[in-house]
Protein backbone atom coordinates (compact mmCIF):
# COMPACT_ATOMS: atom_id res chain seq x y z
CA UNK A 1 -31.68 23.29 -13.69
CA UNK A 2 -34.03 23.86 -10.65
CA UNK A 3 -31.38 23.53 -7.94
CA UNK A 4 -27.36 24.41 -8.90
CA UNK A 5 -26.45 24.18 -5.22
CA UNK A 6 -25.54 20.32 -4.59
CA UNK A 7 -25.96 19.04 -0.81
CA UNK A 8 -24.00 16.57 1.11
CA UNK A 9 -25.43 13.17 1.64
CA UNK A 10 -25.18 10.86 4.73
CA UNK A 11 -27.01 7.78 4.63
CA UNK A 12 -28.92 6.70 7.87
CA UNK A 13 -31.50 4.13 7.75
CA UNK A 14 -34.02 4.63 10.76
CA UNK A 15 -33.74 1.81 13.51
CA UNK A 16 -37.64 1.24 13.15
CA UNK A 17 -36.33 0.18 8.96
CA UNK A 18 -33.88 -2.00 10.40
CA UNK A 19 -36.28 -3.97 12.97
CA UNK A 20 -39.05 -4.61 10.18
CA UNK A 21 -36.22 -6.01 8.14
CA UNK A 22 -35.34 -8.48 11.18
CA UNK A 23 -38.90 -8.97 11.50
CA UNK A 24 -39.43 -10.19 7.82
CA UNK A 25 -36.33 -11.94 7.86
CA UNK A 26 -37.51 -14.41 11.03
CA UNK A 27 -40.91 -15.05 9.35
CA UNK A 28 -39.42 -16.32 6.19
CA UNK A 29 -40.33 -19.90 4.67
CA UNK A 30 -37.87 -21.19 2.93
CA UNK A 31 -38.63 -23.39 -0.62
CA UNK A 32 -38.09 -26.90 -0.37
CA UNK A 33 -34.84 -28.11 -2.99
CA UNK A 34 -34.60 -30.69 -5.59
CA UNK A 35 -31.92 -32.98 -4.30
CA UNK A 36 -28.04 -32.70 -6.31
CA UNK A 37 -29.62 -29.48 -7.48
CA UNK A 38 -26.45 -27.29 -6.68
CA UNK A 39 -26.74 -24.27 -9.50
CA UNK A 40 -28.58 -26.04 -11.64
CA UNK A 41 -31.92 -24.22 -10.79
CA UNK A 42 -30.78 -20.81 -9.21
CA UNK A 43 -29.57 -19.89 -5.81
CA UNK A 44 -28.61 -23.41 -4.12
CA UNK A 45 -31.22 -23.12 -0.37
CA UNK A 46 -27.87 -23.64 1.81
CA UNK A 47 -26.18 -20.56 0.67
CA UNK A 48 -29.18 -18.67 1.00
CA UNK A 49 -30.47 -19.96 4.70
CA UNK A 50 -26.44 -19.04 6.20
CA UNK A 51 -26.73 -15.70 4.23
CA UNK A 52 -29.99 -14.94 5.83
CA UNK A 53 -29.04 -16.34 9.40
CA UNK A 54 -25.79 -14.05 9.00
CA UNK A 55 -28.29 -11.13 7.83
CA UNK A 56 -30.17 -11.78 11.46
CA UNK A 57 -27.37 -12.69 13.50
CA UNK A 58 -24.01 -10.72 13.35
CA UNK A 59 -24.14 -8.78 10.13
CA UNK A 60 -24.05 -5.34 11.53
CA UNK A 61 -25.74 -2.65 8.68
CA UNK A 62 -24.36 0.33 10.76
CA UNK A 63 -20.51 -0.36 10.85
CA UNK A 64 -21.22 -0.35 6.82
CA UNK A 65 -23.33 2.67 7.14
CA UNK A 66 -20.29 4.20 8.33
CA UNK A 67 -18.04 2.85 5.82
CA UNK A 68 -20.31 3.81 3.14
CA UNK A 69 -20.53 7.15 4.42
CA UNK A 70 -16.74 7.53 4.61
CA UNK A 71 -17.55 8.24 0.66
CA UNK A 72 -17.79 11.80 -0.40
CA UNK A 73 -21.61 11.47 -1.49
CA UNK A 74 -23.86 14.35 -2.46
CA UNK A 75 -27.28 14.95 -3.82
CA UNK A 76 -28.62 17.63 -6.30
CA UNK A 77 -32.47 18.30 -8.29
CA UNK A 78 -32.20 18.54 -11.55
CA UNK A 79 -35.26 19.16 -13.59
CA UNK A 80 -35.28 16.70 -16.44
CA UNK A 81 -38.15 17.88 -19.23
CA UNK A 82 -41.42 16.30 -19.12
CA UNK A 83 -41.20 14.58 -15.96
CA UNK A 84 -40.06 17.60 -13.26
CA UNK A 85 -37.23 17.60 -10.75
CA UNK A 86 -35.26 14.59 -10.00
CA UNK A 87 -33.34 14.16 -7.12
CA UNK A 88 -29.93 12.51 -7.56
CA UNK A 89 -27.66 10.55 -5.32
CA UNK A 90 -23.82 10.38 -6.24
CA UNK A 91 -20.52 10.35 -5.62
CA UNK A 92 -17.98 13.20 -6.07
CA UNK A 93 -14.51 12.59 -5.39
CA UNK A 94 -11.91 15.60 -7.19
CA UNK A 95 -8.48 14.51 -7.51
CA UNK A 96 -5.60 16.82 -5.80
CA UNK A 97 -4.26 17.28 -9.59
CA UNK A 98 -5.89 20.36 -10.74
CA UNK A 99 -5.41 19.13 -14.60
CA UNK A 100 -7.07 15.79 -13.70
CA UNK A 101 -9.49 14.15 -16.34
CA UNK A 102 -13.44 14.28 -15.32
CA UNK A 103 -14.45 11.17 -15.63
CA UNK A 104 -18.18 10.06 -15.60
CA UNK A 105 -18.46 6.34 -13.98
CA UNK A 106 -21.60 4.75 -14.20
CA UNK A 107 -23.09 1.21 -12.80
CA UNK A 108 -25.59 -1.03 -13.94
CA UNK A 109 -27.74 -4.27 -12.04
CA UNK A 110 -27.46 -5.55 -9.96
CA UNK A 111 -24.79 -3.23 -9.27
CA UNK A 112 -24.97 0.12 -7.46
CA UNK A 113 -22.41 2.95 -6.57
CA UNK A 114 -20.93 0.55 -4.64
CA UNK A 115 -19.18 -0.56 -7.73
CA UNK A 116 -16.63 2.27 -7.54
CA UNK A 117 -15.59 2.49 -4.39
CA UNK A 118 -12.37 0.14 -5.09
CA UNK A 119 -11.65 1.96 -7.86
CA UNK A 120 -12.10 5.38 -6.36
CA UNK A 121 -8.60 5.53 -4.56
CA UNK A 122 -6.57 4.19 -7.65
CA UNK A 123 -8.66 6.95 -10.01
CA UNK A 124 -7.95 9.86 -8.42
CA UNK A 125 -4.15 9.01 -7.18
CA UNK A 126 -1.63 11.21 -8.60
CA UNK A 127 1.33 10.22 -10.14
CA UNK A 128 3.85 11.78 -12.71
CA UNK A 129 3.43 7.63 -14.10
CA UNK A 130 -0.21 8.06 -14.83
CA UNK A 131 -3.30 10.34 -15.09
CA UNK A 132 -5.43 11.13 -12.43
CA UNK A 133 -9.18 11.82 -12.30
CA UNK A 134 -11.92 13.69 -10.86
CA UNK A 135 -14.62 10.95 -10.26
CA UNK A 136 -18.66 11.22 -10.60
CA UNK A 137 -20.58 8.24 -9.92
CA UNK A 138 -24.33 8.91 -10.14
CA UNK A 139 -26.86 6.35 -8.80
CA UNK A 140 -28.79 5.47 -11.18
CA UNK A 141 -32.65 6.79 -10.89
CA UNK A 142 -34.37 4.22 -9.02
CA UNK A 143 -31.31 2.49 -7.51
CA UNK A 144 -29.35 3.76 -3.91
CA UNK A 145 -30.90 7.18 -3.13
CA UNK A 146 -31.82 8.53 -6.65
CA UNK A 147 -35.19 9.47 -6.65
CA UNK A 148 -37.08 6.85 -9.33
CA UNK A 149 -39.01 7.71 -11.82
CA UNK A 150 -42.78 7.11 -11.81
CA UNK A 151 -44.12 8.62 -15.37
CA UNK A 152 -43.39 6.31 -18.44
CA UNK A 153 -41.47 7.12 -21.25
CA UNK A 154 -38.02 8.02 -19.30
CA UNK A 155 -35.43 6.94 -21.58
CA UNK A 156 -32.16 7.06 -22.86
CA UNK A 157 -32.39 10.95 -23.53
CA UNK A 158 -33.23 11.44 -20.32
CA UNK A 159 -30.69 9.31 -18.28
CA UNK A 160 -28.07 11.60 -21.20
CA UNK A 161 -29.20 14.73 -21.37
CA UNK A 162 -31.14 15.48 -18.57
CA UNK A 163 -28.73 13.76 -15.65
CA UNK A 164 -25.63 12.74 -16.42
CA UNK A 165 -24.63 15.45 -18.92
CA UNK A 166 -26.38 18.12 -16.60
CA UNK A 167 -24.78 16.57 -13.83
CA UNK A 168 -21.08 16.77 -15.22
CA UNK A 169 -21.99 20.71 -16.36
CA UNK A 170 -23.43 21.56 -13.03
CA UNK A 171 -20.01 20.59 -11.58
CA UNK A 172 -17.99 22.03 -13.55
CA UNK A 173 -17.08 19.71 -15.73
CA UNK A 174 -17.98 20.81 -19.54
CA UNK A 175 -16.00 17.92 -21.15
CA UNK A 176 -15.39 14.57 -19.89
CA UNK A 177 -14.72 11.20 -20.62
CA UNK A 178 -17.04 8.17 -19.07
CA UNK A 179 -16.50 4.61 -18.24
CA UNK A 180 -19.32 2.07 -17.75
CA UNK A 181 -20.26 -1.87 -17.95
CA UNK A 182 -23.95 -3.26 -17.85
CA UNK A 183 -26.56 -0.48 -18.01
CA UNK A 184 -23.78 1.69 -17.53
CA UNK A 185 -22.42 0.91 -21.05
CA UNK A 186 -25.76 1.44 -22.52
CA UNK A 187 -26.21 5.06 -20.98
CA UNK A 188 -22.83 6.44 -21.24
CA UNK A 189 -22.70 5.45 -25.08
CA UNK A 190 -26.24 7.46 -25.25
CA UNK A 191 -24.85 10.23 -23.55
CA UNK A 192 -21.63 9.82 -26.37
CA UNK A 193 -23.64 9.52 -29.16
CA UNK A 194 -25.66 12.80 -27.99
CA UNK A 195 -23.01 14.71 -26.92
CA UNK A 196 -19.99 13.67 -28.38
CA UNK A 197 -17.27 15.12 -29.09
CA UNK A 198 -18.83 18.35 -27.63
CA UNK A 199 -19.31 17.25 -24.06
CA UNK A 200 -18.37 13.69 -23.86
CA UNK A 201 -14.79 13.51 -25.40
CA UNK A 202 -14.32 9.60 -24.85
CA UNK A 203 -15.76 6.82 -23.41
CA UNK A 204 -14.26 3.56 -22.06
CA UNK A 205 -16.35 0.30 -21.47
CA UNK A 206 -15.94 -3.01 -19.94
CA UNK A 207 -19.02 -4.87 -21.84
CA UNK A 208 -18.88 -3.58 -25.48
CA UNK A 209 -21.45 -4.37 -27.65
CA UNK A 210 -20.91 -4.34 -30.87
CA UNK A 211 -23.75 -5.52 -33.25
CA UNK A 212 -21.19 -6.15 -35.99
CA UNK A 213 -18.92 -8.24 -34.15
CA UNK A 214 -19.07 -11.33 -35.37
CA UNK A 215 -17.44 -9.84 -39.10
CA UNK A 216 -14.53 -10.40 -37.15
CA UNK A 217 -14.97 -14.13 -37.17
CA UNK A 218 -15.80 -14.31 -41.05
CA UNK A 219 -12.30 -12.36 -41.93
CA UNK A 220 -9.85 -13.97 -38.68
CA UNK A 221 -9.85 -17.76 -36.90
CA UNK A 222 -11.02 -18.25 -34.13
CA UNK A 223 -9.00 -18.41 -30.50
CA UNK A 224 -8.74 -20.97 -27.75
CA UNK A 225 -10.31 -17.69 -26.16
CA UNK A 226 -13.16 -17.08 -28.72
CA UNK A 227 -14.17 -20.45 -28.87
CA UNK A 228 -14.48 -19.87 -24.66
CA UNK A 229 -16.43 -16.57 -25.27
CA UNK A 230 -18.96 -18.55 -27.57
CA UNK A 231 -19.40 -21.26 -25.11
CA UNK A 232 -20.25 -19.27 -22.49
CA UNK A 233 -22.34 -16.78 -24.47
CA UNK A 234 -24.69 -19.92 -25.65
CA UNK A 235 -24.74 -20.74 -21.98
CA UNK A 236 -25.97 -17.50 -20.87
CA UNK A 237 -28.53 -17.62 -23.67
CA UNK A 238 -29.83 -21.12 -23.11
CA UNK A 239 -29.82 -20.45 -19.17
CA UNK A 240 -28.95 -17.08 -17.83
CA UNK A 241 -31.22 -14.76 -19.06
CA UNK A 242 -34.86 -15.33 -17.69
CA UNK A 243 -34.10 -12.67 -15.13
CA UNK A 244 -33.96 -10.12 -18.24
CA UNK A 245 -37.51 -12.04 -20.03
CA UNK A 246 -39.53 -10.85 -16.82
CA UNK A 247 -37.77 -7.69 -15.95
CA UNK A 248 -37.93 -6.28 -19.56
CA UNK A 249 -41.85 -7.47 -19.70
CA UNK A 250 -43.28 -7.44 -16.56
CA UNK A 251 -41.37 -5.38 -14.49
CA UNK A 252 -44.00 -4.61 -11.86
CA UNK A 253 -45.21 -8.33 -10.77
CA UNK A 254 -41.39 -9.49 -10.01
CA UNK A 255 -41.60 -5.74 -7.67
CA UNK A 256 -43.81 -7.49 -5.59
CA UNK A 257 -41.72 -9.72 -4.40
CA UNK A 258 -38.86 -7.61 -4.68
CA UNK A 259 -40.42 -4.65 -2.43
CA UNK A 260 -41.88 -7.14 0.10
CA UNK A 261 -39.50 -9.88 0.51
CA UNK A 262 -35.82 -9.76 1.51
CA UNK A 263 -34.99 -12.81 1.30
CA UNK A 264 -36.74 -13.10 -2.67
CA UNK A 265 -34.70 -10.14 -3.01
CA UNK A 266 -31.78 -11.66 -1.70
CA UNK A 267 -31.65 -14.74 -4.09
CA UNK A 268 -32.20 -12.90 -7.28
CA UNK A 269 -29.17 -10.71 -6.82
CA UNK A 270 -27.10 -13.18 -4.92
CA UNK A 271 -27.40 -15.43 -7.68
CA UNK A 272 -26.04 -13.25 -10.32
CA UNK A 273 -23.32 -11.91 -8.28
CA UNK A 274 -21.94 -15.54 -8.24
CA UNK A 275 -22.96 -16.23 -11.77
CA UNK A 276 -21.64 -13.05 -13.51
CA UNK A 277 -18.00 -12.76 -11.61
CA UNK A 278 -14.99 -15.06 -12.45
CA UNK A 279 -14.95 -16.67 -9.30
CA UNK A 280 -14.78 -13.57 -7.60
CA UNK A 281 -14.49 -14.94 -3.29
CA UNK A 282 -17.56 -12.99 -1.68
CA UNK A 283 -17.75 -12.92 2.02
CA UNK A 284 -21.19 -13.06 3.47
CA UNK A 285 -21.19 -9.55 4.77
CA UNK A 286 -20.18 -7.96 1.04
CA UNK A 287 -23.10 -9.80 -0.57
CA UNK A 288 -25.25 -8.16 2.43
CA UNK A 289 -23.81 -5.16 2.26
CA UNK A 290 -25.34 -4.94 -1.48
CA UNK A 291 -28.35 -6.72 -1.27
CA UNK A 292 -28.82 -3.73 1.61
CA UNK A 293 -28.33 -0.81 -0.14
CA UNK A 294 -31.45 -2.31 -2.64
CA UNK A 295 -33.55 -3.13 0.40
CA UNK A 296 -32.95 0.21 1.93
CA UNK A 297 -32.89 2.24 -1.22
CA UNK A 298 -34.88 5.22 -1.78
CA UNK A 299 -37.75 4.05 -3.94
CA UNK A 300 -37.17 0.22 -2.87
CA UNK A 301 -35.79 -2.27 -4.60
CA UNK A 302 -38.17 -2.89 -7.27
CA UNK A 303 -37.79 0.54 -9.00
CA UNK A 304 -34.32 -0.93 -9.99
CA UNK A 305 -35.77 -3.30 -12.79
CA UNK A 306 -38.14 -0.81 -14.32
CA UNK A 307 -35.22 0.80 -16.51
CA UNK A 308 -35.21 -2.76 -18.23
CA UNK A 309 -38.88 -2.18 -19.61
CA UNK A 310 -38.25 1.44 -20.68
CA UNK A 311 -34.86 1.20 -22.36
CA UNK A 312 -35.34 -2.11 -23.76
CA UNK A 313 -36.58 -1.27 -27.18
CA UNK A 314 -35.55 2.89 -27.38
CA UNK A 315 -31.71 1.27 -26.75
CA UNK A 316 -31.45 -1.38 -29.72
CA UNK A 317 -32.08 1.71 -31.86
CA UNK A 318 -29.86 4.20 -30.11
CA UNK A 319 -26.78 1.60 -30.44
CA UNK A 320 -27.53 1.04 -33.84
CA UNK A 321 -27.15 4.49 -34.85
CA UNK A 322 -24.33 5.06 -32.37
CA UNK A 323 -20.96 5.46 -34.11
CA UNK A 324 -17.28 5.29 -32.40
CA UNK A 325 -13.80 5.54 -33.24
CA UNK A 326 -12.30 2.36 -31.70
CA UNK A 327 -8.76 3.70 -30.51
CA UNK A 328 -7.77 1.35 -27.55
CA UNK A 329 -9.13 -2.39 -26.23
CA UNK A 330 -7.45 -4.88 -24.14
CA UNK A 331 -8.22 -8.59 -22.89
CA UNK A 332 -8.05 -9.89 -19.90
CA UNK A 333 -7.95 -13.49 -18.32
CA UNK A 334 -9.73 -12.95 -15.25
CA UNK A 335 -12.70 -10.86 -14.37
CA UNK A 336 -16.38 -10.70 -15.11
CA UNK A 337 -19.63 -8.59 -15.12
CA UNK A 338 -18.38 -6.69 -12.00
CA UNK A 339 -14.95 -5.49 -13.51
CA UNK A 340 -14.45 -2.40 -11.29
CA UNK A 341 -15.28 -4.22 -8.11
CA UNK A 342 -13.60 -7.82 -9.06
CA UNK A 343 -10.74 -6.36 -11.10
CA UNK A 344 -10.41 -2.92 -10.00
CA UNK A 345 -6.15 -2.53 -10.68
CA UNK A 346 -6.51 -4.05 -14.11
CA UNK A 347 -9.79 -1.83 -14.80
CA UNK A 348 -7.69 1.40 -13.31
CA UNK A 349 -4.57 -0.01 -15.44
CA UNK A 350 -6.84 0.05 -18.57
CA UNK A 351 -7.85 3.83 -18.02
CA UNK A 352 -4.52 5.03 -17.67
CA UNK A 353 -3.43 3.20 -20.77
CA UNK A 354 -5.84 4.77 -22.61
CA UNK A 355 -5.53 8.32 -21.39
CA UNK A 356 -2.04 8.43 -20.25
CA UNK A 357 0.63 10.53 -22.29
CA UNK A 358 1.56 8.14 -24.69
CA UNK A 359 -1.93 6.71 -25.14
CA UNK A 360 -4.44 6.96 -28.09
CA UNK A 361 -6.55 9.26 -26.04
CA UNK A 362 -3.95 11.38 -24.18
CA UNK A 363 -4.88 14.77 -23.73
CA UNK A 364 -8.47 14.40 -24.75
CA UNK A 365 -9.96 16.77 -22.98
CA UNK A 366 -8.31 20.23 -23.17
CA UNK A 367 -6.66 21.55 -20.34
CA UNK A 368 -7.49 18.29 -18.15
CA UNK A 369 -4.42 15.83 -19.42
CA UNK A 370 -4.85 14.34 -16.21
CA UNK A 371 -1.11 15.63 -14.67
């Protein structure tokens, strides 16, 4: 590792940042709309013309500057083999328990850190009812203030053994246990499948997937709820997923728009923050606050979707060769894509269930029980 010394990380986006955003934001033209269109054909023009008068006119970035910065945030180099030092924004938030688990938490898009600051709190609580944990949450490269990554070829090794797995050593934390959804599923079970059970003692996702699955529905019947899942899987297939067509082909012509418009940038996250969550009841300055930390992120917003290009093919085989003991799963009747940040007690409630002392991963990593 190049740099073992981690430094302390305030975020404070310069007021000449701010003003070209304003600027960009009062020379916007705004698409005309099919009439009765609603959701039918992406984000509906009326929420996005009061989200971007809102974004001019009384959304104030710095009061969430400050909020943000209320979060124990840190950057370190590491130097990650074949393409030099990396610079890496995250989280660190220790528990008061000195036996609490180390827990790697990792987001996906269009997610960001911001994912775990709900959760934080209820994580690292300490009761003699349920575990506690220490709490990393990395930015991914390319998203908040992780550097990103401009040499192909960075791929699931490198998000494993390079950064998070360095990462979690660097701070002490030899063995661990990880929880992710999205991308954060994808990399954490990489990070498993490479250093499990050495390292990485367990690992806890919200958005399993399991290529296998459907053996399930050859040997059982189906539920009122399966039948629910399939509908709305052949939904998202027939309608959801031309986001993930152009961002796992052509990466760099959606960045164009991405980098130079805010308002472009705007609709294509708004529109799956109301499409992926169960109803979830965004205010106007939440959805800001996260569009924000993409337009003011390190390397810009469109170094977020260039992980879809490089990990696309590398991850089908990784989670094909991946193998898991399956010790603890639960179902839930509310929540979606955003699980820590829609759900975050039933999320929290999940993770002491499965690491508590009388569950199927209690006492997984030695000396850390979490009490």
């Amino acid at each position: 590792m190049a740099n073992d010394s981690e430094q302390p990380f305030q975020i404070t986006i310069p007021d000449d940042v701010l003003a070209l955003l304003n600027r960009k934001l009062e020379d916007t033209r705004f698409p005309d709309e099919v009439d009765e269109s609603q959701w039918e054909r992406g984000a509906p023009l009326a929420d996005i013309k009061r989200l971007v008068e809102r974004w001019k006119n009384g959304y104030d970035w710095r009061t969430h500057e400050r909020e943000l910065n209320k979060l124990p945030m840190f950057t370190r180099s590491i130097e990650v083999e074949g393409f030099g030092e990396l610079n890496v924004h995250y989280v660190h938030q220790r528990s008061r328990v000195n036996g609490a688990i180390p827990l790697l938490f990792v987001h996906g898009w269009p997610g960001s850190f911001i994912e775990v600051t709900k959760v934080l709190p209820l994580l690292t609580g300490s009761s003699p009812e349920y575990p506690s944990f220490h709490v990393v949450a990395p930015s991914i490269p390319g998203y908040a203030w992780s550097q990103g990554v401009l040499k192909k070829g960075f791929h699931g090794k490198h998000y494993a053994r390079y950064l998070f797995n360095k990462l979690m050593i660097s701070l002490g934390y030899s063995e661990y246990v990880t929880q992710g959804g999205d991308w954060g599923h994808v990399l954490t079970l990489i990070t498993a499948s490479l250093y499990g059970p050495k390292n990485v003692k367990a690992s806890h996702t919200n958005m399993p997937l399991k290529p296998l699955g459907y053996l399930k529905f050859l040997l059982t019947p189906y539920t009122s709820r399966d039948i629910q899942g399939i509908t709305n899987t052949q939904n998202l297939f027939e309608t959801g997923l031309g986001y993930f067509a152009e961002q796992t082909t052509k990466p760099q012509t959606l960045g164009y728009s991405l980098m130079d418009s805010p308002v472009g940038m705007l609709a294509w996250i708004y529109e799956k923050l109301v499409a992926w969550t169960d109803s979830y009841p965004w205010s106007d300055d939440e959805v800001l606050t996260w569009v924000s930390i993409y337009w003011f992120s390190r390397a810009g917003p469109a170094a977020s979707v260039q992980i879809y290009y490089e990990l696309q093919n590398p991850t089908r085989r990784s989670l094909l060769r991946a193998k898991a003991k399956v010790v603890f799963e639960s179902e839930h009747d509310t929540g979606g894509h955003f699980a820590a940040y829609e759900e975050p007690e039933a999320l929290v409630d999940d993770l002491r269930k499965m690491f508590g002392k009388s569950g199927p991963a209690a006492s997984i990593v030695p000396g850390c029980p979490g009490y």
